[in-house]
PDB file of N, CA and C in Angstrom:
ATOM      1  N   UNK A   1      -2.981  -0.042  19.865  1.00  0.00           N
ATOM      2  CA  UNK A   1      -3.605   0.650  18.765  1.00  0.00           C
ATOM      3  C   UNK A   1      -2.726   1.806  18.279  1.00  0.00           C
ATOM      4  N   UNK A   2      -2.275   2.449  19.254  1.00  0.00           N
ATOM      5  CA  UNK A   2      -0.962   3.296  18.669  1.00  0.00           C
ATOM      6  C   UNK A   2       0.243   3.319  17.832  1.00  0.00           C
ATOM      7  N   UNK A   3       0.044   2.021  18.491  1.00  0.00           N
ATOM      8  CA  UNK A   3       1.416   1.802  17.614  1.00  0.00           C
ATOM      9  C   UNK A   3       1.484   1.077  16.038  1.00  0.00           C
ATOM     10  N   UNK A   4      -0.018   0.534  16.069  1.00  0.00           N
ATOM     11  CA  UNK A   4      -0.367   0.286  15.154  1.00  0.00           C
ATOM     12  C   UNK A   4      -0.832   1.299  14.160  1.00  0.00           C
ATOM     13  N   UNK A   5      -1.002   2.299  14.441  1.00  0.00           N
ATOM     14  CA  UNK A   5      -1.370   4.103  13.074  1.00  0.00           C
ATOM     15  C   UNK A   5      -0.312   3.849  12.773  1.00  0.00           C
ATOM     16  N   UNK A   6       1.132   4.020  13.917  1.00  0.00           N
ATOM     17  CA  UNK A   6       2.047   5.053  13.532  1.00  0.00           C
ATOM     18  C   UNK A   6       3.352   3.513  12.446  1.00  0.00           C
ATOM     19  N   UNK A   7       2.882   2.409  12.707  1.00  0.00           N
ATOM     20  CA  UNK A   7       2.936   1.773  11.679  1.00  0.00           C
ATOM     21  C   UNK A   7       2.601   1.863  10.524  1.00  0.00           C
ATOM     22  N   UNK A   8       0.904   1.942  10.818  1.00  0.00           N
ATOM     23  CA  UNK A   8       0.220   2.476   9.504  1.00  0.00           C
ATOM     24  C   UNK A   8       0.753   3.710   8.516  1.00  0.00           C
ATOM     25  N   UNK A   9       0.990   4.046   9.488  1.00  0.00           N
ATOM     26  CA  UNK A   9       1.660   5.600   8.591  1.00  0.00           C
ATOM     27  C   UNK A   9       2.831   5.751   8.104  1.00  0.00           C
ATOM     28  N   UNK A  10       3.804   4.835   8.533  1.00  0.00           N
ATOM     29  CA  UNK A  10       4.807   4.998   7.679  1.00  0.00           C
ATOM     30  C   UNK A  10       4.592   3.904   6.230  1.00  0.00           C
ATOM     31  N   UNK A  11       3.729   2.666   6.907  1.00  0.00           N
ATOM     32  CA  UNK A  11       3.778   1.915   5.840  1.00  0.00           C
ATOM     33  C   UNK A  11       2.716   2.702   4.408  1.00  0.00           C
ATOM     34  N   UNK A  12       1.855   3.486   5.097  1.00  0.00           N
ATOM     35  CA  UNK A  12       0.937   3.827   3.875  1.00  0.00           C
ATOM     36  C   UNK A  12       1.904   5.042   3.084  1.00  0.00           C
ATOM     37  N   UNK A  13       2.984   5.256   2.962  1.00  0.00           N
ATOM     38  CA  UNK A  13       3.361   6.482   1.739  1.00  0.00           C
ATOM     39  C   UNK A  13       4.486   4.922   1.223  1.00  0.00           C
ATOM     40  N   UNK A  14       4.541   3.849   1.629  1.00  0.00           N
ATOM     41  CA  UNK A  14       5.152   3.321   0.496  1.00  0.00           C
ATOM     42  C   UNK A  14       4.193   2.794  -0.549  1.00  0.00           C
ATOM     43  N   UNK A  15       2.956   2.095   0.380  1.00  0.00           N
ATOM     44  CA  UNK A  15       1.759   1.778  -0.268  1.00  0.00           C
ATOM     45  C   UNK A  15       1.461   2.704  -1.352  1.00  0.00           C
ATOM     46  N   UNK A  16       1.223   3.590  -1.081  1.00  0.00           N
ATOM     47  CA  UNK A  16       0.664   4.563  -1.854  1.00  0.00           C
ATOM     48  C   UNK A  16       1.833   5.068  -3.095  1.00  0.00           C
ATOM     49  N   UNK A  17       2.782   4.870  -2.964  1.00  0.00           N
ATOM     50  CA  UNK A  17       4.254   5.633  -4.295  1.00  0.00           C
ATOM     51  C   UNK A  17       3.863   3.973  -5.211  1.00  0.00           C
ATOM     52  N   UNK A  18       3.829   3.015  -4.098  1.00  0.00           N
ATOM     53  CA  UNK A  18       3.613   1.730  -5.802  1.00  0.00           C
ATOM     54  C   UNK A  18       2.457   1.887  -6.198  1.00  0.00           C
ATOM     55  N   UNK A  19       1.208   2.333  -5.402  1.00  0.00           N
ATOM     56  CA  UNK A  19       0.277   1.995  -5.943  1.00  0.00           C
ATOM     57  C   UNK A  19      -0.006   3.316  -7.227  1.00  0.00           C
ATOM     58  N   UNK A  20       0.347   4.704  -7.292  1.00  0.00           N
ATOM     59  CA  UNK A  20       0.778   5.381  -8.017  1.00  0.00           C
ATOM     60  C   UNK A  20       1.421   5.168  -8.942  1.00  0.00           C
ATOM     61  N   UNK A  21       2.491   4.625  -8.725  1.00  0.00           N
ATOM     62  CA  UNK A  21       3.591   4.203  -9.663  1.00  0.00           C
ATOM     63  C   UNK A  21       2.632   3.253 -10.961  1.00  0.00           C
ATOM     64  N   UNK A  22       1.712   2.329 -10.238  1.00  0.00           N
ATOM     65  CA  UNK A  22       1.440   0.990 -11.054  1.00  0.00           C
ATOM     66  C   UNK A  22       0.212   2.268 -11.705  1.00  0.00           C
ATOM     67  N   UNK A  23      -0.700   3.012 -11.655  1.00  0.00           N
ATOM     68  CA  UNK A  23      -1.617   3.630 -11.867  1.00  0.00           C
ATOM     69  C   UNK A  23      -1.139   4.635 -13.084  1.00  0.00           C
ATOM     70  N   UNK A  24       0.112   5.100 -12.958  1.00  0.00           N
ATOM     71  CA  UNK A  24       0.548   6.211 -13.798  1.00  0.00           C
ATOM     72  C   UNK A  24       1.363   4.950 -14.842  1.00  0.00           C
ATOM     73  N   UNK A  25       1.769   4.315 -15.001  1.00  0.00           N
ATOM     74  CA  UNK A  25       2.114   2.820 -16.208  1.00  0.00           C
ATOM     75  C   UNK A  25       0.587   2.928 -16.331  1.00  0.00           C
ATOM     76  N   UNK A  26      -0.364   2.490 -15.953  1.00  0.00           N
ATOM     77  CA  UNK A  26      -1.530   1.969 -16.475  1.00  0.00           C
ATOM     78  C   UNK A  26      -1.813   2.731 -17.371  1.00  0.00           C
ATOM     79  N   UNK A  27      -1.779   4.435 -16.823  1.00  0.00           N
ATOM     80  CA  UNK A  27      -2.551   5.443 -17.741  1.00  0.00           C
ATOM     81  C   UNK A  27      -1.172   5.369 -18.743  1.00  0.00           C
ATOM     82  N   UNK A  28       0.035   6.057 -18.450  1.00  0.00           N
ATOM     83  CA  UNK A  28       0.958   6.326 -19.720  1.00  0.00           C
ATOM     84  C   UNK A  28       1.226   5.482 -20.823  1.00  0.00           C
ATOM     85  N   UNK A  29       0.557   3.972 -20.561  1.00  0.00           N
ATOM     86  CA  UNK A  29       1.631   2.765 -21.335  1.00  0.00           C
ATOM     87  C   UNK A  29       0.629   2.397 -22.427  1.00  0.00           C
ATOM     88  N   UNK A  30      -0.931   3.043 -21.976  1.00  0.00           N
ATOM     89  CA  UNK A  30      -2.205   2.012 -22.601  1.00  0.00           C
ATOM     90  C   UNK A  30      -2.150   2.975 -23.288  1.00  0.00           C
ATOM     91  N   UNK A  31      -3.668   2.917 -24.098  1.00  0.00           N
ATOM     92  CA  UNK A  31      -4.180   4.061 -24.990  1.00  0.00           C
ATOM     93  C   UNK A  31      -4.791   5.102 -24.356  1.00  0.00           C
ATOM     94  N   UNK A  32      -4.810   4.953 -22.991  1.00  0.00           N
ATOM     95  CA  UNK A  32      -5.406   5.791 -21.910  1.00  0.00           C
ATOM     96  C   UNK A  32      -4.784   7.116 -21.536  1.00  0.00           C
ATOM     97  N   UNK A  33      -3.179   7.525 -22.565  1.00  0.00           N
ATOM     98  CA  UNK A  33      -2.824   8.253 -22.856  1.00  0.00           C
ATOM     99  C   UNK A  33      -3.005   9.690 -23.039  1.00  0.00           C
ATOM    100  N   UNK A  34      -3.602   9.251 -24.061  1.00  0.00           N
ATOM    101  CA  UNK A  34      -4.427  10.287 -24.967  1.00  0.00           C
ATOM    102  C   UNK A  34      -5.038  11.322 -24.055  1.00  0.00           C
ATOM    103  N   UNK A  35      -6.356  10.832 -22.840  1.00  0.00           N
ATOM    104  CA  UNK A  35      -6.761  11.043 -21.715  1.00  0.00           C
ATOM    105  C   UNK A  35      -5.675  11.076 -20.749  1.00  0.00           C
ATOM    106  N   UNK A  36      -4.949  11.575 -20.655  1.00  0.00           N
ATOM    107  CA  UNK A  36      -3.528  11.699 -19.109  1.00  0.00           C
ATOM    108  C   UNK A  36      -3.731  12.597 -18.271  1.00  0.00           C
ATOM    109  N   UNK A  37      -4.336  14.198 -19.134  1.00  0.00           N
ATOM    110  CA  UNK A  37      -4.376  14.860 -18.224  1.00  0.00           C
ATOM    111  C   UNK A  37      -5.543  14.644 -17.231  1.00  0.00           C
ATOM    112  N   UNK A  38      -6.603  14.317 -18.224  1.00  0.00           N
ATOM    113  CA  UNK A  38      -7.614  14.221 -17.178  1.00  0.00           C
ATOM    114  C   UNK A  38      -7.901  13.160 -15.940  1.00  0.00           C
ATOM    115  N   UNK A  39      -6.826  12.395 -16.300  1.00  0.00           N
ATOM    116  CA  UNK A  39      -6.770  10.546 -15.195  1.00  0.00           C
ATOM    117  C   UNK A  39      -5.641  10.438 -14.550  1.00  0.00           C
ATOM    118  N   UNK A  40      -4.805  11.514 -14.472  1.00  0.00           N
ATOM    119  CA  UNK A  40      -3.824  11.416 -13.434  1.00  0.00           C
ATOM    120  C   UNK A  40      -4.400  12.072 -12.272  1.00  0.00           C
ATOM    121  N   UNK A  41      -4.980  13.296 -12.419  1.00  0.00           N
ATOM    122  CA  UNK A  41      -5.382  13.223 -10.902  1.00  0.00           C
ATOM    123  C   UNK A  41      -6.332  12.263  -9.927  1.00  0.00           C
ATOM    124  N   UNK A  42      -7.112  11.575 -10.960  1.00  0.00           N
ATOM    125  CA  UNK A  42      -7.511  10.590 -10.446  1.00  0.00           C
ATOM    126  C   UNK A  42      -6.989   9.494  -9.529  1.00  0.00           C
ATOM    127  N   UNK A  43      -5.768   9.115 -10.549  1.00  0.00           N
ATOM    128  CA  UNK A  43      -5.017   8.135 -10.553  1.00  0.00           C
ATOM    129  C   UNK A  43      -4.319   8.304  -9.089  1.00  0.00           C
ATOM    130  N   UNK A  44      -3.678   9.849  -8.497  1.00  0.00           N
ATOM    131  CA  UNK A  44      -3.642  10.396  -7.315  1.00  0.00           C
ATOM    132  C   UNK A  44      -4.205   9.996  -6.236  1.00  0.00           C
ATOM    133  N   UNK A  45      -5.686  10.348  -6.283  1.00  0.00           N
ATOM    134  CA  UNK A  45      -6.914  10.463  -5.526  1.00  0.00           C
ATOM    135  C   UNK A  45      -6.744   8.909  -5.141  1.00  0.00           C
ATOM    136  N   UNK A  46      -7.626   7.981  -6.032  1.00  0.00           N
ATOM    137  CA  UNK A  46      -7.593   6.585  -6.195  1.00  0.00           C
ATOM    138  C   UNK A  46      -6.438   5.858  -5.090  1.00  0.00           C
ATOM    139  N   UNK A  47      -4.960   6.272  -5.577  1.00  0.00           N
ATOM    140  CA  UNK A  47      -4.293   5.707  -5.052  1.00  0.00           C
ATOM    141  C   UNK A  47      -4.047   6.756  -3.278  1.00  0.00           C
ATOM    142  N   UNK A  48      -4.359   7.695  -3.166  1.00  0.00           N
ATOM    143  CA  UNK A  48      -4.354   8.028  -1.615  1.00  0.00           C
ATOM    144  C   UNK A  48      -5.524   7.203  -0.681  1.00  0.00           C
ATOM    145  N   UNK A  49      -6.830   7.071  -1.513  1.00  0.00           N
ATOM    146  CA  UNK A  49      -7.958   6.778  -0.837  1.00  0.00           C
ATOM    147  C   UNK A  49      -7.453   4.935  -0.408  1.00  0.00           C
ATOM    148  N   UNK A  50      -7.202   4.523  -1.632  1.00  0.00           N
ATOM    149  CA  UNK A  50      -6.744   3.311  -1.386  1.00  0.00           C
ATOM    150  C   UNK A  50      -5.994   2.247  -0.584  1.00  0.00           C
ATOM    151  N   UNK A  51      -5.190   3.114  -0.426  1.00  0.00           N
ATOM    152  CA  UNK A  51      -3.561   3.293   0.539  1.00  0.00           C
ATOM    153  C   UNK A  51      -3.789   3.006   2.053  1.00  0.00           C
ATOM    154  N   UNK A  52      -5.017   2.986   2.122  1.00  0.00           N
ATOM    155  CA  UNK A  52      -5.059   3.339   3.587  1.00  0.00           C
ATOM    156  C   UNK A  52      -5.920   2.098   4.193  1.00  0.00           C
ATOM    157  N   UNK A  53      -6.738   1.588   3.394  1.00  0.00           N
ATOM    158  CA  UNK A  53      -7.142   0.010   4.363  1.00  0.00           C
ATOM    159  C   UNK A  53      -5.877  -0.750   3.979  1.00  0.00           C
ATOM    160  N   UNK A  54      -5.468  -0.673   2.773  1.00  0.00           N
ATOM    161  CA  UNK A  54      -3.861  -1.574   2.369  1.00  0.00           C
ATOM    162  C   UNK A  54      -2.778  -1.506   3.808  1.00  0.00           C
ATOM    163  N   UNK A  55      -2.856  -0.674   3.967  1.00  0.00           N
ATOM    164  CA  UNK A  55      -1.475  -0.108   4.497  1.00  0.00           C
ATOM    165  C   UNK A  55      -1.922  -0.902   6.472  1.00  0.00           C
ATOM    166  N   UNK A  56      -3.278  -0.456   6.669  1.00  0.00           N
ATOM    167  CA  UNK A  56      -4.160  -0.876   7.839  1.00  0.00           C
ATOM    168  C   UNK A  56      -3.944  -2.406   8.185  1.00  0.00           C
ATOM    169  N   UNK A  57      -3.834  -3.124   7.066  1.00  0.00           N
ATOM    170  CA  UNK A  57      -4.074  -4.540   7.231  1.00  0.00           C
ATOM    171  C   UNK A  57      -2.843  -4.994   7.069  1.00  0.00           C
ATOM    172  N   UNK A  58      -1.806  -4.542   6.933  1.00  0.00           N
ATOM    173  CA  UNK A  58      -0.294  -5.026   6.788  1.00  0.00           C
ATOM    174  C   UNK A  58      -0.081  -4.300   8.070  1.00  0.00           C
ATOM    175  N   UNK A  59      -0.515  -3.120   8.458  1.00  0.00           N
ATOM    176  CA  UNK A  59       0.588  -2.717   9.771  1.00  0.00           C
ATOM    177  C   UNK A  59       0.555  -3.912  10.822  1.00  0.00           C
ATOM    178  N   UNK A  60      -0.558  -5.081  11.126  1.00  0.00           N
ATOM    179  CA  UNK A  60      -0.041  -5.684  12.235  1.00  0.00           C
ATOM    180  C   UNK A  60       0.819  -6.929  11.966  1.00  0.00           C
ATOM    181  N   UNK A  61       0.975  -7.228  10.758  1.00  0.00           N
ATOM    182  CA  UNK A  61       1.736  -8.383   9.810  1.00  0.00           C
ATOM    183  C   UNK A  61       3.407  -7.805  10.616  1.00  0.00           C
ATOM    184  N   UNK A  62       3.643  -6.329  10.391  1.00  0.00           N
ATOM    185  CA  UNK A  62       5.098  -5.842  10.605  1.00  0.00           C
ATOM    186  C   UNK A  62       5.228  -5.610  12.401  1.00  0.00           C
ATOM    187  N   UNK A  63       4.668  -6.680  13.421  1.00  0.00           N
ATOM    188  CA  UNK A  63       5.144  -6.859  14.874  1.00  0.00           C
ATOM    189  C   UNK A  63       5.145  -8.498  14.975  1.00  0.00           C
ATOM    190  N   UNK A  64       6.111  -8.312  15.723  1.00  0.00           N
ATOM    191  CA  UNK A  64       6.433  -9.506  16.542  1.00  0.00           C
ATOM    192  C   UNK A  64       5.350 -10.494  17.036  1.00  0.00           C
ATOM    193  N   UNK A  65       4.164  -9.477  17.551  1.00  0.00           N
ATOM    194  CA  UNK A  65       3.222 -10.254  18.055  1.00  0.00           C
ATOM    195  C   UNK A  65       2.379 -10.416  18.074  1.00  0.00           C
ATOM    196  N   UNK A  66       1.982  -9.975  16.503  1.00  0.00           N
ATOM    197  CA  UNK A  66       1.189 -11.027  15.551  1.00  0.00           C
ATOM    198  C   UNK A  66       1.495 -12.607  15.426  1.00  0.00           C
ATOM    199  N   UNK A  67       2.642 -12.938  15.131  1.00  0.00           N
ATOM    200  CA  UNK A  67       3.199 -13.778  14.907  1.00  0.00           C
ATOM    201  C   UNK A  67       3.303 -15.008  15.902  1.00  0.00           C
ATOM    202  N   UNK A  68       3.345 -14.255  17.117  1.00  0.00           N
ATOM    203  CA  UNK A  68       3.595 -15.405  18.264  1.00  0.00           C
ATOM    204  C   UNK A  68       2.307 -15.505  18.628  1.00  0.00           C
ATOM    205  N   UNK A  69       1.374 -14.948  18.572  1.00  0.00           N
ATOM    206  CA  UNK A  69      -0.421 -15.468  18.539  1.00  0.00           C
ATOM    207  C   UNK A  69      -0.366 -15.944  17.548  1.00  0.00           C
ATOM    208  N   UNK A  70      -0.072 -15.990  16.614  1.00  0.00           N
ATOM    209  CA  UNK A  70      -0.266 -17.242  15.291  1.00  0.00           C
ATOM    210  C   UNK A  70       0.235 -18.781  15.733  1.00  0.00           C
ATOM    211  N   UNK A  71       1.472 -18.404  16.029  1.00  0.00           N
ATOM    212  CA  UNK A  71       2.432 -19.650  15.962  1.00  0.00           C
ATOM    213  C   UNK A  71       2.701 -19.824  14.937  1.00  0.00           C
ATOM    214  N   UNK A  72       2.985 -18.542  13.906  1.00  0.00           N
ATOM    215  CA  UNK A  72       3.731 -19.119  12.690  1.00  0.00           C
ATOM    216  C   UNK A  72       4.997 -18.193  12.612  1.00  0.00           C
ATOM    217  N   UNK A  73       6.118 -18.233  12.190  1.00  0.00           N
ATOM    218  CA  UNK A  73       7.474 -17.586  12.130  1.00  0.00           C
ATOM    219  C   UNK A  73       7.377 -16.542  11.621  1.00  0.00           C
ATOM    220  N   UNK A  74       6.699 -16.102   9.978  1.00  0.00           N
ATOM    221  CA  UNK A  74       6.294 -14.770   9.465  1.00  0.00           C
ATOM    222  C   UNK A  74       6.006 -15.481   7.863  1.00  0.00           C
ATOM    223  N   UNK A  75       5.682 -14.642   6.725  1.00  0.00           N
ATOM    224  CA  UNK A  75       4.739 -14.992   5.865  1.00  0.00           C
ATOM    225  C   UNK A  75       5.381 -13.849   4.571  1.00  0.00           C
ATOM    226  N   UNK A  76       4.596 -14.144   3.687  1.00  0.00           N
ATOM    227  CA  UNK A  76       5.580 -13.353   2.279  1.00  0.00           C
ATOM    228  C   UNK A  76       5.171 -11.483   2.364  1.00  0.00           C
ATOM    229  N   UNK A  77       4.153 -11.174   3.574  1.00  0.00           N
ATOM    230  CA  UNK A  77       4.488  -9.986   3.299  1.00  0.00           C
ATOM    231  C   UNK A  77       5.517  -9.599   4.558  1.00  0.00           C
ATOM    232  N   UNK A  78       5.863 -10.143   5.769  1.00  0.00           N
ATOM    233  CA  UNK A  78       6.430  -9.589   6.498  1.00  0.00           C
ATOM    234  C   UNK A  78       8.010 -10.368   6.220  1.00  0.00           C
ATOM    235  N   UNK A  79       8.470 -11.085   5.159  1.00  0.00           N
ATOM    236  CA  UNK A  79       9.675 -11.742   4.825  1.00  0.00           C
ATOM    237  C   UNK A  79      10.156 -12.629   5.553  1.00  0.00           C
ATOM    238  N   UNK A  80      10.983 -13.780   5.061  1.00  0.00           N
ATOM    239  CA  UNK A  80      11.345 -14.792   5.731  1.00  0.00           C
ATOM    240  C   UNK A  80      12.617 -14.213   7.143  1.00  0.00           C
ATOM    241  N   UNK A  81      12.451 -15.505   7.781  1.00  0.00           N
ATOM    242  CA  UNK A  81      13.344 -15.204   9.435  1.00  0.00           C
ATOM    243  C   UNK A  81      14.952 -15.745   8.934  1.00  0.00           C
TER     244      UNK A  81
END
């Protein structure tokens, strides 16, 4: 379980910069503009709160031994062998 946070934790600030990234395009690109100041901090919030079952359910995808209890080699989020 430890080692699985401290997975979690590095994987959740990448989680969280795309999921930002895709949130701040959403607001800057639409007509949702107009409204920026008031939906970026949202857009913040949203994407911290978010970040974190995302990030939870990929940390055991990124060990070894997930994989060998599967019996499968690895899968499109942990990249081909």
């Amino acid at each position: 379980m430890y080692i699985r946070i401290l997975i979690a934790a590095m994987v959740y600030l990448m989680v969280q910069a795309i999921m930002f990234g895709a949130g701040i395009i959403i607001v800057l690109a639409t007509p949702l503009n107009a409204m920026a100041m008031q939906l970026i901090p949202w857009v913040v919030g949203v994407a911290a709160i978010l970040s974190l079952p995302i990030s939870w359910l990929i940390a055991p995808r990124l060990r070894a031994r997930y994989w060998r209890e599967k019996g499968i080699k690895s899968d499109f989020i942990s990249g081909p062998i």
